[in-house]
PDB file of N, CA and C in Angstrom:
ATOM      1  N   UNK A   1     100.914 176.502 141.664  1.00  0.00           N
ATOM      2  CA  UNK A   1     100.673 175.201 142.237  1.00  0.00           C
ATOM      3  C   UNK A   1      99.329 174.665 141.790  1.00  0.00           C
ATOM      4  N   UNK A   2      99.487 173.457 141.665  1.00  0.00           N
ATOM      5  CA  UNK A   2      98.045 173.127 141.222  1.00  0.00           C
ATOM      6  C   UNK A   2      97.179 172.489 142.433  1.00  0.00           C
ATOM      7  N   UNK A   3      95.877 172.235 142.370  1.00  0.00           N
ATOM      8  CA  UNK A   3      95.092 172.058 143.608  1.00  0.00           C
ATOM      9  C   UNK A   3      94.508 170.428 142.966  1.00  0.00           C
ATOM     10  N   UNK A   4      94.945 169.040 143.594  1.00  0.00           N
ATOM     11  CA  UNK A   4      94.342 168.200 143.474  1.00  0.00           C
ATOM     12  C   UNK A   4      92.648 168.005 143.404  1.00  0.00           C
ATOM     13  N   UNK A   5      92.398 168.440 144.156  1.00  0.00           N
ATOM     14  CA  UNK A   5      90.957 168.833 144.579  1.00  0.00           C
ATOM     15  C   UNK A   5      89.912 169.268 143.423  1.00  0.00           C
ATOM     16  N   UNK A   6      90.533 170.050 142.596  1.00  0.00           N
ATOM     17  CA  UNK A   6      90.059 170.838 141.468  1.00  0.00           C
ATOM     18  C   UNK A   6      90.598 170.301 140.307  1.00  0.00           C
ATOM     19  N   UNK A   7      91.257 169.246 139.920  1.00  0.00           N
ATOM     20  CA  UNK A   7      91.885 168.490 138.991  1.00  0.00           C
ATOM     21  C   UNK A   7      90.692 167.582 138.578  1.00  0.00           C
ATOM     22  N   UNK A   8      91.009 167.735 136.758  1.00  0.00           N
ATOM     23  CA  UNK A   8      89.890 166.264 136.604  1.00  0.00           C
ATOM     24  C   UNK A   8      90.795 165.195 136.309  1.00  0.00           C
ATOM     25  N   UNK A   9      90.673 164.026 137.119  1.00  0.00           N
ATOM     26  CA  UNK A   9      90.909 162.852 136.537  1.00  0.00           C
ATOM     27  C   UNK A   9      90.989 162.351 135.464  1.00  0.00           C
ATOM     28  N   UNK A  10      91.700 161.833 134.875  1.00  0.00           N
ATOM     29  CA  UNK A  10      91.301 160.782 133.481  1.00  0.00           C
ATOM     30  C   UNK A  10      90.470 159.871 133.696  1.00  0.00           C
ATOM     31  N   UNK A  11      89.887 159.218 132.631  1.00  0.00           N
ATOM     32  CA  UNK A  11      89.261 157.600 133.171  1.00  0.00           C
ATOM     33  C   UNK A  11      90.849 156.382 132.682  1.00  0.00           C
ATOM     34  N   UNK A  12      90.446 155.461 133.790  1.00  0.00           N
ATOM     35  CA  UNK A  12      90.891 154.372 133.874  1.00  0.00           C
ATOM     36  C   UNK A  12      91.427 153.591 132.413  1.00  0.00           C
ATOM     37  N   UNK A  13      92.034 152.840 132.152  1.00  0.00           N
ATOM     38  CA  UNK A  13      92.448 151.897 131.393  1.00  0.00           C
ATOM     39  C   UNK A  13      91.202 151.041 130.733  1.00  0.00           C
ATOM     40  N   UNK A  14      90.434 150.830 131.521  1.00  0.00           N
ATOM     41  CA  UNK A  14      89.127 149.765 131.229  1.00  0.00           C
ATOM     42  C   UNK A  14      87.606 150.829 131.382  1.00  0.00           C
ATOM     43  N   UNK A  15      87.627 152.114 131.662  1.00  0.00           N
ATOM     44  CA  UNK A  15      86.603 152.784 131.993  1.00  0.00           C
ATOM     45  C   UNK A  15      86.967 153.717 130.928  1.00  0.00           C
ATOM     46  N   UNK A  16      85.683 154.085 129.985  1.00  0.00           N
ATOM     47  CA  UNK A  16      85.923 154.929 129.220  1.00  0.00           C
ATOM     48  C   UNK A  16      85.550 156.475 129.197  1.00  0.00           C
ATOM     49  N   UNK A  17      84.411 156.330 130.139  1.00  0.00           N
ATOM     50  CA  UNK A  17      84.149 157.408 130.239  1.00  0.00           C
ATOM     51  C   UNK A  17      84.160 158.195 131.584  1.00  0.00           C
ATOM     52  N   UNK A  18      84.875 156.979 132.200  1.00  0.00           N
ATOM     53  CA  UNK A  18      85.096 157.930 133.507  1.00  0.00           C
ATOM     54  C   UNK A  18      84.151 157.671 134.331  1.00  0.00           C
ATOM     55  N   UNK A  19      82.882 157.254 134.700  1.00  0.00           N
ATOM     56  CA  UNK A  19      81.948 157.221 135.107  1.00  0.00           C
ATOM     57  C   UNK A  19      81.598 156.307 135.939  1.00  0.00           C
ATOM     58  N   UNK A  20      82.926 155.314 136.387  1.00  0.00           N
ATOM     59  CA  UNK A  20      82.514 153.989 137.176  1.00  0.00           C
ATOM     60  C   UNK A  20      83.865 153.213 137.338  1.00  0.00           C
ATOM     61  N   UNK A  21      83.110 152.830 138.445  1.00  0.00           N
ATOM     62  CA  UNK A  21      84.779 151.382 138.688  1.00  0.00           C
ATOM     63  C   UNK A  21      85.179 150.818 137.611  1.00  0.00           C
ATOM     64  N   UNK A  22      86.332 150.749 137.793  1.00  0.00           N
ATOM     65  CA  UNK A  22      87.081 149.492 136.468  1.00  0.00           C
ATOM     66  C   UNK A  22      86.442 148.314 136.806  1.00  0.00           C
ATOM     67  N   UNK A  23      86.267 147.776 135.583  1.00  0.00           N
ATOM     68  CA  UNK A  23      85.638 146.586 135.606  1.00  0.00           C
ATOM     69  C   UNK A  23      86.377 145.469 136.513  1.00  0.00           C
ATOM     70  N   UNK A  24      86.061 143.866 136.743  1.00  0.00           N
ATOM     71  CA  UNK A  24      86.172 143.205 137.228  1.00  0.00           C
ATOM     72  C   UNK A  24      86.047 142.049 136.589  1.00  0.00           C
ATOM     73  N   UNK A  25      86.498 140.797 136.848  1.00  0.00           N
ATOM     74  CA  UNK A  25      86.488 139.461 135.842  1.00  0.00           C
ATOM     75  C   UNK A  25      85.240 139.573 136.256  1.00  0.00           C
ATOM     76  N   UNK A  26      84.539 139.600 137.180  1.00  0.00           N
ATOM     77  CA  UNK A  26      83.326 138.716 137.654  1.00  0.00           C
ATOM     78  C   UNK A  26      82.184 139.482 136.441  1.00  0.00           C
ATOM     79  N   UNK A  27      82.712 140.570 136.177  1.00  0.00           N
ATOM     80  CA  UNK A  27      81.538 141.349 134.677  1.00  0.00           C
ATOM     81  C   UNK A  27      81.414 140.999 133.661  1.00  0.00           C
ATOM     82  N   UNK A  28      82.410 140.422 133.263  1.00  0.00           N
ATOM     83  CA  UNK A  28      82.884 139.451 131.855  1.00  0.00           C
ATOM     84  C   UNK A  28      81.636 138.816 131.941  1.00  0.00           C
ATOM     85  N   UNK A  29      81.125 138.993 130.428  1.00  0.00           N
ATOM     86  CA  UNK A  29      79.726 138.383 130.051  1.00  0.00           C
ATOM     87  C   UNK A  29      80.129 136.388 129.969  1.00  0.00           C
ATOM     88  N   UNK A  30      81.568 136.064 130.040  1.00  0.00           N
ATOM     89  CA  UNK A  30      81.378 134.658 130.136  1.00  0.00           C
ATOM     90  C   UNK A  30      81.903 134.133 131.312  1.00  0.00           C
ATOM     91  N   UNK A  31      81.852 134.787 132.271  1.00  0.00           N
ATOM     92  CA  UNK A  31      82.268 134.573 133.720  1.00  0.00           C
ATOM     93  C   UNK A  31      80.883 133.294 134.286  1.00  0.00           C
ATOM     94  N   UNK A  32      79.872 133.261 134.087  1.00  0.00           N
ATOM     95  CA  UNK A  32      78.765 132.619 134.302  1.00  0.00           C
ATOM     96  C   UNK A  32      78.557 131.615 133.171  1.00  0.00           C
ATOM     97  N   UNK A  33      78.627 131.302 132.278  1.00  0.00           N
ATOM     98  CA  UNK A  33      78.775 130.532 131.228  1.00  0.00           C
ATOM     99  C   UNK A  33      79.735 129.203 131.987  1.00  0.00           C
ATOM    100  N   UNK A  34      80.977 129.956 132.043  1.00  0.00           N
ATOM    101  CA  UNK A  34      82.566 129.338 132.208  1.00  0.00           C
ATOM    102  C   UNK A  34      81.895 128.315 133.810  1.00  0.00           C
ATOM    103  N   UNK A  35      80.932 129.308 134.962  1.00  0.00           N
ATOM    104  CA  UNK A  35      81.021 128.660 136.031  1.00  0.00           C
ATOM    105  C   UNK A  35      79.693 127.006 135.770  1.00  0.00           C
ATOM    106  N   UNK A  36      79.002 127.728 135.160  1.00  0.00           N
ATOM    107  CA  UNK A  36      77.602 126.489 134.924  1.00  0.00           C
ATOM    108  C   UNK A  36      78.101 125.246 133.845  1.00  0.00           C
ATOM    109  N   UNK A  37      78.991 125.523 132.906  1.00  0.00           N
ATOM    110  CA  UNK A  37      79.654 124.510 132.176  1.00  0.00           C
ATOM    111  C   UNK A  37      80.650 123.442 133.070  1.00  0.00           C
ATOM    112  N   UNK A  38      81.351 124.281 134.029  1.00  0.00           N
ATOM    113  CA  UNK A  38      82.644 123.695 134.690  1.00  0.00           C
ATOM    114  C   UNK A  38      82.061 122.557 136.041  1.00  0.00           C
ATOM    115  N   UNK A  39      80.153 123.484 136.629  1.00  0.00           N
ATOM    116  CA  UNK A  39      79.822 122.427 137.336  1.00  0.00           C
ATOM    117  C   UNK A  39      79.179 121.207 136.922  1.00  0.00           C
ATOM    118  N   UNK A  40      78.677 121.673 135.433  1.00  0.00           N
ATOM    119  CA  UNK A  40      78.170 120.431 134.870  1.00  0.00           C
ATOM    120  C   UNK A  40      78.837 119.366 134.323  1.00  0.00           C
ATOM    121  N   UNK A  41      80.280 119.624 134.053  1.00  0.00           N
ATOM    122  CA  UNK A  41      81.650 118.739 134.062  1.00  0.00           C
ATOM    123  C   UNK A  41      81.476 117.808 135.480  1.00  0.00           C
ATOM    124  N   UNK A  42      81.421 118.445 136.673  1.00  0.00           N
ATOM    125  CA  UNK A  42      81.352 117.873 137.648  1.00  0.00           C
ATOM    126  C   UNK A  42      79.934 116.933 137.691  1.00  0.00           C
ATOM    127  N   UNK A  43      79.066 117.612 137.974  1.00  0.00           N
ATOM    128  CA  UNK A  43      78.097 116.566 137.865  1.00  0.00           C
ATOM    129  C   UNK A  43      77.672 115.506 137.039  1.00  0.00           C
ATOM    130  N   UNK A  44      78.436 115.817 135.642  1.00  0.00           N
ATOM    131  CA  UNK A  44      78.267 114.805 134.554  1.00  0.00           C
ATOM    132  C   UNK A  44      79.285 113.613 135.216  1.00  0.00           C
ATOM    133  N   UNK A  45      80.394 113.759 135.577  1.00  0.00           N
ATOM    134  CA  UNK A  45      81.433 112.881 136.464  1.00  0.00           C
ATOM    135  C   UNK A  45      80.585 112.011 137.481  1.00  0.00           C
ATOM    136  N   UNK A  46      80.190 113.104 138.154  1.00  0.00           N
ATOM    137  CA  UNK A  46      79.431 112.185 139.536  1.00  0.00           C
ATOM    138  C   UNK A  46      78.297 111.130 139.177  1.00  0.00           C
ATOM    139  N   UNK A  47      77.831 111.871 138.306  1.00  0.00           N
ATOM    140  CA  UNK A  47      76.475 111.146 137.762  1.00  0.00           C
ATOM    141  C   UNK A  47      76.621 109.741 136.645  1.00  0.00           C
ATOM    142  N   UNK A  48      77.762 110.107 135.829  1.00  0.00           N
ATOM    143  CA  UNK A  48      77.606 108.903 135.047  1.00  0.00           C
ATOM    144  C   UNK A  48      79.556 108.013 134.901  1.00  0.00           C
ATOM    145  N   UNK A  49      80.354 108.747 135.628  1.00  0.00           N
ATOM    146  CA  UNK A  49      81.521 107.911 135.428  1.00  0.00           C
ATOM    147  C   UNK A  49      82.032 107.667 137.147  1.00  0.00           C
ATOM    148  N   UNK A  50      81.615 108.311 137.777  1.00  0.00           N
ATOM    149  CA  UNK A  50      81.927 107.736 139.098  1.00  0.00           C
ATOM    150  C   UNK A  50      81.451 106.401 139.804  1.00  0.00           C
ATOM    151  N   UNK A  51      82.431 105.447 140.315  1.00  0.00           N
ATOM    152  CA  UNK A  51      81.804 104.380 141.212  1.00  0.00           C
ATOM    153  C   UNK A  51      82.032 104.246 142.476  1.00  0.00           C
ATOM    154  N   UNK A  52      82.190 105.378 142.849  1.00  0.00           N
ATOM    155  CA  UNK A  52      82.246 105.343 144.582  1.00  0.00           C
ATOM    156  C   UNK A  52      80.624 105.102 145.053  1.00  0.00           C
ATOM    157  N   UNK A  53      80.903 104.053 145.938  1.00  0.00           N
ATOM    158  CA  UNK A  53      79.840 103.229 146.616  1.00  0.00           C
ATOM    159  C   UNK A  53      78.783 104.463 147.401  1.00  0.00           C
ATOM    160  N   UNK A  54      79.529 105.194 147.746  1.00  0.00           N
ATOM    161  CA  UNK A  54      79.036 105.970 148.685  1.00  0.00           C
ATOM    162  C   UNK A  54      78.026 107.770 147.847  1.00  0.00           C
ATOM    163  N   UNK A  55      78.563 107.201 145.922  1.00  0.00           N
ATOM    164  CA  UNK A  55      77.869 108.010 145.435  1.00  0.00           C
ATOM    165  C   UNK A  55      76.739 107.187 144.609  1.00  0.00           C
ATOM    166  N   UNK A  56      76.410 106.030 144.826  1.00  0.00           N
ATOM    167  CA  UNK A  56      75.535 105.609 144.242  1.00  0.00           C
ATOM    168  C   UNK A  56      73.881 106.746 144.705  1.00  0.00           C
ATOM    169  N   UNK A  57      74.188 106.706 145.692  1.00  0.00           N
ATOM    170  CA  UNK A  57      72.906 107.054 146.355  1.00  0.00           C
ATOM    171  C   UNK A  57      72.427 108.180 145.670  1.00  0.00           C
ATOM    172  N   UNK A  58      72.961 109.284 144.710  1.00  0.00           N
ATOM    173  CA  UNK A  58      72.879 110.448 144.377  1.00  0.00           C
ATOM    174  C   UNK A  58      73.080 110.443 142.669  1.00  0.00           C
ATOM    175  N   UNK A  59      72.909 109.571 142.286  1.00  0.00           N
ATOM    176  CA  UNK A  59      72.619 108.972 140.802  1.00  0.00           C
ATOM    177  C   UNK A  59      71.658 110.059 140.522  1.00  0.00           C
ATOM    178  N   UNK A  60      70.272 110.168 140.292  1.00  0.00           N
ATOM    179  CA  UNK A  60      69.390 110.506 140.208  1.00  0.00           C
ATOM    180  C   UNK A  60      69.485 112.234 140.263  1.00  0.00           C
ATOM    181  N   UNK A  61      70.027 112.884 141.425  1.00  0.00           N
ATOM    182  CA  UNK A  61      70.201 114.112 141.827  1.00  0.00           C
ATOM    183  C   UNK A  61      71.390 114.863 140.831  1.00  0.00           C
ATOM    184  N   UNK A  62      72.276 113.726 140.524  1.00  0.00           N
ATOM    185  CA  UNK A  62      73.808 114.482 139.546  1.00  0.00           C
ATOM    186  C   UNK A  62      73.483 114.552 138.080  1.00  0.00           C
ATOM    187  N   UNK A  63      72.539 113.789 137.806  1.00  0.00           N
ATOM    188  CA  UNK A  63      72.093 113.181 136.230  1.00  0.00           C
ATOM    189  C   UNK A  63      71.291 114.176 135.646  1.00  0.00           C
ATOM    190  N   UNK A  64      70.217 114.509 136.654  1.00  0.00           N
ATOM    191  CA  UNK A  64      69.074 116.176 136.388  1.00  0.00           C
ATOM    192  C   UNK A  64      70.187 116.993 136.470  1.00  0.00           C
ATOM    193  N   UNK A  65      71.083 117.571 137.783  1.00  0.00           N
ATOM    194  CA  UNK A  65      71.401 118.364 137.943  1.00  0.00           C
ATOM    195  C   UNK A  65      72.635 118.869 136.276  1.00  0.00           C
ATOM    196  N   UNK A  66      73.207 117.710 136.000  1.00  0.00           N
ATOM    197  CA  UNK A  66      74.120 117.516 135.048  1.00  0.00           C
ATOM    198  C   UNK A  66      73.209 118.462 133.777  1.00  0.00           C
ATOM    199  N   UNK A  67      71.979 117.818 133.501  1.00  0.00           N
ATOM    200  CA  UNK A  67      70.906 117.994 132.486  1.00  0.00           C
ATOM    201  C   UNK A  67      70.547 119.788 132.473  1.00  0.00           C
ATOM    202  N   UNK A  68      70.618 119.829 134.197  1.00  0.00           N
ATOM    203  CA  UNK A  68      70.025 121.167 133.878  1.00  0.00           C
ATOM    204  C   UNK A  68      71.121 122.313 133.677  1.00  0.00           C
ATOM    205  N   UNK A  69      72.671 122.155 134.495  1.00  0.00           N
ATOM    206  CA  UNK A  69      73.297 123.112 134.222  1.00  0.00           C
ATOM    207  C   UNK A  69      73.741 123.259 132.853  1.00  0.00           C
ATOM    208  N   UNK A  70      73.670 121.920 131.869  1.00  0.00           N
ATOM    209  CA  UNK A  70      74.097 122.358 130.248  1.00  0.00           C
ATOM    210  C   UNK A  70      73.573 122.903 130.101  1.00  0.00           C
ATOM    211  N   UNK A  71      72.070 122.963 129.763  1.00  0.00           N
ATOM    212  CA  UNK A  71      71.174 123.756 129.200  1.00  0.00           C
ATOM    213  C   UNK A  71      71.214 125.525 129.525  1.00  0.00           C
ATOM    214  N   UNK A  72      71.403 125.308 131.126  1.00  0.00           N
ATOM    215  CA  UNK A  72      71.420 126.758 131.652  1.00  0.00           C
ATOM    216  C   UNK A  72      72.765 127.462 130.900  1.00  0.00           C
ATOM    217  N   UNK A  73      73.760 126.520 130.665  1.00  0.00           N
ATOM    218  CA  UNK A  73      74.955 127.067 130.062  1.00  0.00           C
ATOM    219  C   UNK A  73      75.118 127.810 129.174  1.00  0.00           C
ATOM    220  N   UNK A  74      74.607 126.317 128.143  1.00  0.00           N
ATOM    221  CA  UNK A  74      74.375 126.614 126.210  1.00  0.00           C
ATOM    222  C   UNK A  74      73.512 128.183 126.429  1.00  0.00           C
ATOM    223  N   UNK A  75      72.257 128.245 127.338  1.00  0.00           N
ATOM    224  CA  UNK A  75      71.611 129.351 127.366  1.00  0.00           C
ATOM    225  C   UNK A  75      72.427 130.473 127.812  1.00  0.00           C
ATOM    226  N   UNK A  76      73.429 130.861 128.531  1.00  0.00           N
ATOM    227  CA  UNK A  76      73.983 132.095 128.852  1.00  0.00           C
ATOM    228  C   UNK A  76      74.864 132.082 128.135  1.00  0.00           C
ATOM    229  N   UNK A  77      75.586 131.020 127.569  1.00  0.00           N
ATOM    230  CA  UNK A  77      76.652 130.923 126.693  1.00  0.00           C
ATOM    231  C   UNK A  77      76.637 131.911 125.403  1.00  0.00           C
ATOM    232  N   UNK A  78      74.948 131.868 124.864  1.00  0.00           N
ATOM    233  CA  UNK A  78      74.379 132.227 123.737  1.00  0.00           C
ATOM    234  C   UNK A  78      74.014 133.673 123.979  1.00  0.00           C
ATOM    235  N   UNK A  79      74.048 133.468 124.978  1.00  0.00           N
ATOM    236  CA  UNK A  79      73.238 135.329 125.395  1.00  0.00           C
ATOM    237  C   UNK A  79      74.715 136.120 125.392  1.00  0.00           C
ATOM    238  N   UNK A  80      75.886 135.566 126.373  1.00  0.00           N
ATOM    239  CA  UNK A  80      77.248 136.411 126.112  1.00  0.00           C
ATOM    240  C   UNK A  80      77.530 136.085 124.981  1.00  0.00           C
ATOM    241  N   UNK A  81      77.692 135.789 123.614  1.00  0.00           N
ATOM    242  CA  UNK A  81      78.455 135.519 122.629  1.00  0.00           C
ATOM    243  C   UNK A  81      77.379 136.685 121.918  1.00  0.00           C
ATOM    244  N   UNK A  82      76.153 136.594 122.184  1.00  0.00           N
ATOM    245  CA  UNK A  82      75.508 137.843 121.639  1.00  0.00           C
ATOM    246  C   UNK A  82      75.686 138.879 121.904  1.00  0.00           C
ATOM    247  N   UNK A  83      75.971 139.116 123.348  1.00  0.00           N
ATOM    248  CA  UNK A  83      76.475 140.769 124.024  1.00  0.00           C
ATOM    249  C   UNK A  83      77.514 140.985 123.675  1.00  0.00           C
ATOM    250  N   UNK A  84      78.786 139.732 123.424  1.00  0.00           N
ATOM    251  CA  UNK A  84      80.390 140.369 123.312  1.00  0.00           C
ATOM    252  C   UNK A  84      80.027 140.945 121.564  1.00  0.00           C
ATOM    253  N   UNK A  85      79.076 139.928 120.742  1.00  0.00           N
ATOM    254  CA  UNK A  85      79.295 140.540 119.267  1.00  0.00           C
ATOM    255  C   UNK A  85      78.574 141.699 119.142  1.00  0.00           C
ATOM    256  N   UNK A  86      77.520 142.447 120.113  1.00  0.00           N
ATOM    257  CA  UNK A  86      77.402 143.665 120.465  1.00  0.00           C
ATOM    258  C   UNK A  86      78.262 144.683 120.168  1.00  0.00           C
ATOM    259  N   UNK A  87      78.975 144.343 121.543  1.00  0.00           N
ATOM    260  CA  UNK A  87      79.750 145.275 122.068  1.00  0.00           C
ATOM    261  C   UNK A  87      81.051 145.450 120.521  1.00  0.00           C
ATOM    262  N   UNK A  88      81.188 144.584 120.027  1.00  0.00           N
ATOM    263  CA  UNK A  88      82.460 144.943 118.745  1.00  0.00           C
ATOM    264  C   UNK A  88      81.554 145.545 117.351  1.00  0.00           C
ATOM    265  N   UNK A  89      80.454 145.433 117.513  1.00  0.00           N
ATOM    266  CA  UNK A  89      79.557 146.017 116.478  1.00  0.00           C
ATOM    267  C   UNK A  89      79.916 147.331 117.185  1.00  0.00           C
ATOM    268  N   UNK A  90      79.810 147.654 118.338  1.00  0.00           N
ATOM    269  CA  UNK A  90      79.131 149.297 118.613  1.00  0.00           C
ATOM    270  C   UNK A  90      80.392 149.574 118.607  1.00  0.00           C
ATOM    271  N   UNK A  91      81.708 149.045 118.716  1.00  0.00           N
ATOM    272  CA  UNK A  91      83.120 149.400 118.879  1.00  0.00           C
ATOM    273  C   UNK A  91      83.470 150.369 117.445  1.00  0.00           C
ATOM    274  N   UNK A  92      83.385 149.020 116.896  1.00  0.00           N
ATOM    275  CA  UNK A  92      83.484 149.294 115.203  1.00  0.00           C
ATOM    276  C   UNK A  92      83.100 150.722 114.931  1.00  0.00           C
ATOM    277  N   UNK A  93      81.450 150.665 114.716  1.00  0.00           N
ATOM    278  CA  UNK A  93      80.510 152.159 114.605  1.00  0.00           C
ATOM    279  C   UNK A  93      81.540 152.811 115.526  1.00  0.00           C
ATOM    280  N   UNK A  94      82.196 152.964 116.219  1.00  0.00           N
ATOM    281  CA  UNK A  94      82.694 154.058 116.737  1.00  0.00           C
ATOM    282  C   UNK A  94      83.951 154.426 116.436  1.00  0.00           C
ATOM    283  N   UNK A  95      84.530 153.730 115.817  1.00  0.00           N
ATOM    284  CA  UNK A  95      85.578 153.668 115.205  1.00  0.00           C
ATOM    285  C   UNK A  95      85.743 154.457 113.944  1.00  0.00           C
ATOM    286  N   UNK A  96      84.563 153.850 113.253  1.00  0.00           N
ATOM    287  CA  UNK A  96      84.472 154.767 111.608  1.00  0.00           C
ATOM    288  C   UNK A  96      84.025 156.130 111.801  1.00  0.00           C
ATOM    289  N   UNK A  97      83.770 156.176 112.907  1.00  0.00           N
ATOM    290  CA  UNK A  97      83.493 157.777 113.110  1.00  0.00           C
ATOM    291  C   UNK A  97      81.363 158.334 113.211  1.00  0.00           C
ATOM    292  N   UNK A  98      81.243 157.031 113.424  1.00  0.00           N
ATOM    293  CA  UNK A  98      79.948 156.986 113.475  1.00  0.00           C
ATOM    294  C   UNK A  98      79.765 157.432 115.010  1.00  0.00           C
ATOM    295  N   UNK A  99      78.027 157.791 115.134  1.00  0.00           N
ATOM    296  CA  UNK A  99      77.416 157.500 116.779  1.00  0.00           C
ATOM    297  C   UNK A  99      77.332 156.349 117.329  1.00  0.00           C
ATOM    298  N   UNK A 100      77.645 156.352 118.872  1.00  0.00           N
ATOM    299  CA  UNK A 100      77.504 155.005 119.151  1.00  0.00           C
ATOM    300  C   UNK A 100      75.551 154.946 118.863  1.00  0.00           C
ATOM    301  N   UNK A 101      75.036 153.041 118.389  1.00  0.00           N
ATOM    302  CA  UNK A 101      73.579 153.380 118.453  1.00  0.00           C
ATOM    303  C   UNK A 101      73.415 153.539 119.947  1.00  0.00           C
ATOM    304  N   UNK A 102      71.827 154.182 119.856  1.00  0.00           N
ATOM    305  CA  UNK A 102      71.246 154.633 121.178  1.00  0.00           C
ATOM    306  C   UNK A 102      70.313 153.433 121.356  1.00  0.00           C
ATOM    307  N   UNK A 103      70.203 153.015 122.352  1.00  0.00           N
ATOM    308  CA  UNK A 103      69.698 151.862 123.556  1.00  0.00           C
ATOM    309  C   UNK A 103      68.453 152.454 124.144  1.00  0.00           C
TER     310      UNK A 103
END
């Protein structure tokens, strides 16, 4: 009989080494990108194509805010497109039979 208890596990589908929860969308290096682009859609709306009377008042507040989430975007946007081409560089190297590099 075998003893669960004393069994090693495999790792997961998404965990390679065994060593941690399966990942989650919210880890995805463009999970934050996707959310600061999608509110600056919104605020670009509020700020420069909306005419509800009742959003005039907030002109000023949607127009910065619009200004600042692109920027914050383009900026994380650039940082995950750098980590995902990382991560397929170190894939690769591991593939050909190389070490992964050390960090």
């Amino acid at each position: 009989m075998s003893d669960p208890l004393n069994e090693r596990d495999e790792p997961a589908d998404g965990d390679e080494h065994g060593d941690g929860p399966p990942p989650t969308p919210f880890d995805h290096p463009l999970f934050l990108p996707i959310i600061l682009l999608g509110l600056s859609v919104w605020f670009g709306y509020d700020g420069w194509l909306n005419n509800d009377e009742h959003m005039q008042d907030h002109l000023t507040f949607n127009r910065v805010g619009f200004g600042v989430l692109v920027v914050a975007g383009a900026w994380y946007s650039y940082k995950a497109w750098r980590e995902i081409k990382a991560k397929r560089e170190q894939a690769s190297a591991v593939d050909e039979g190389g070490l992964p590099p050390v960090s």
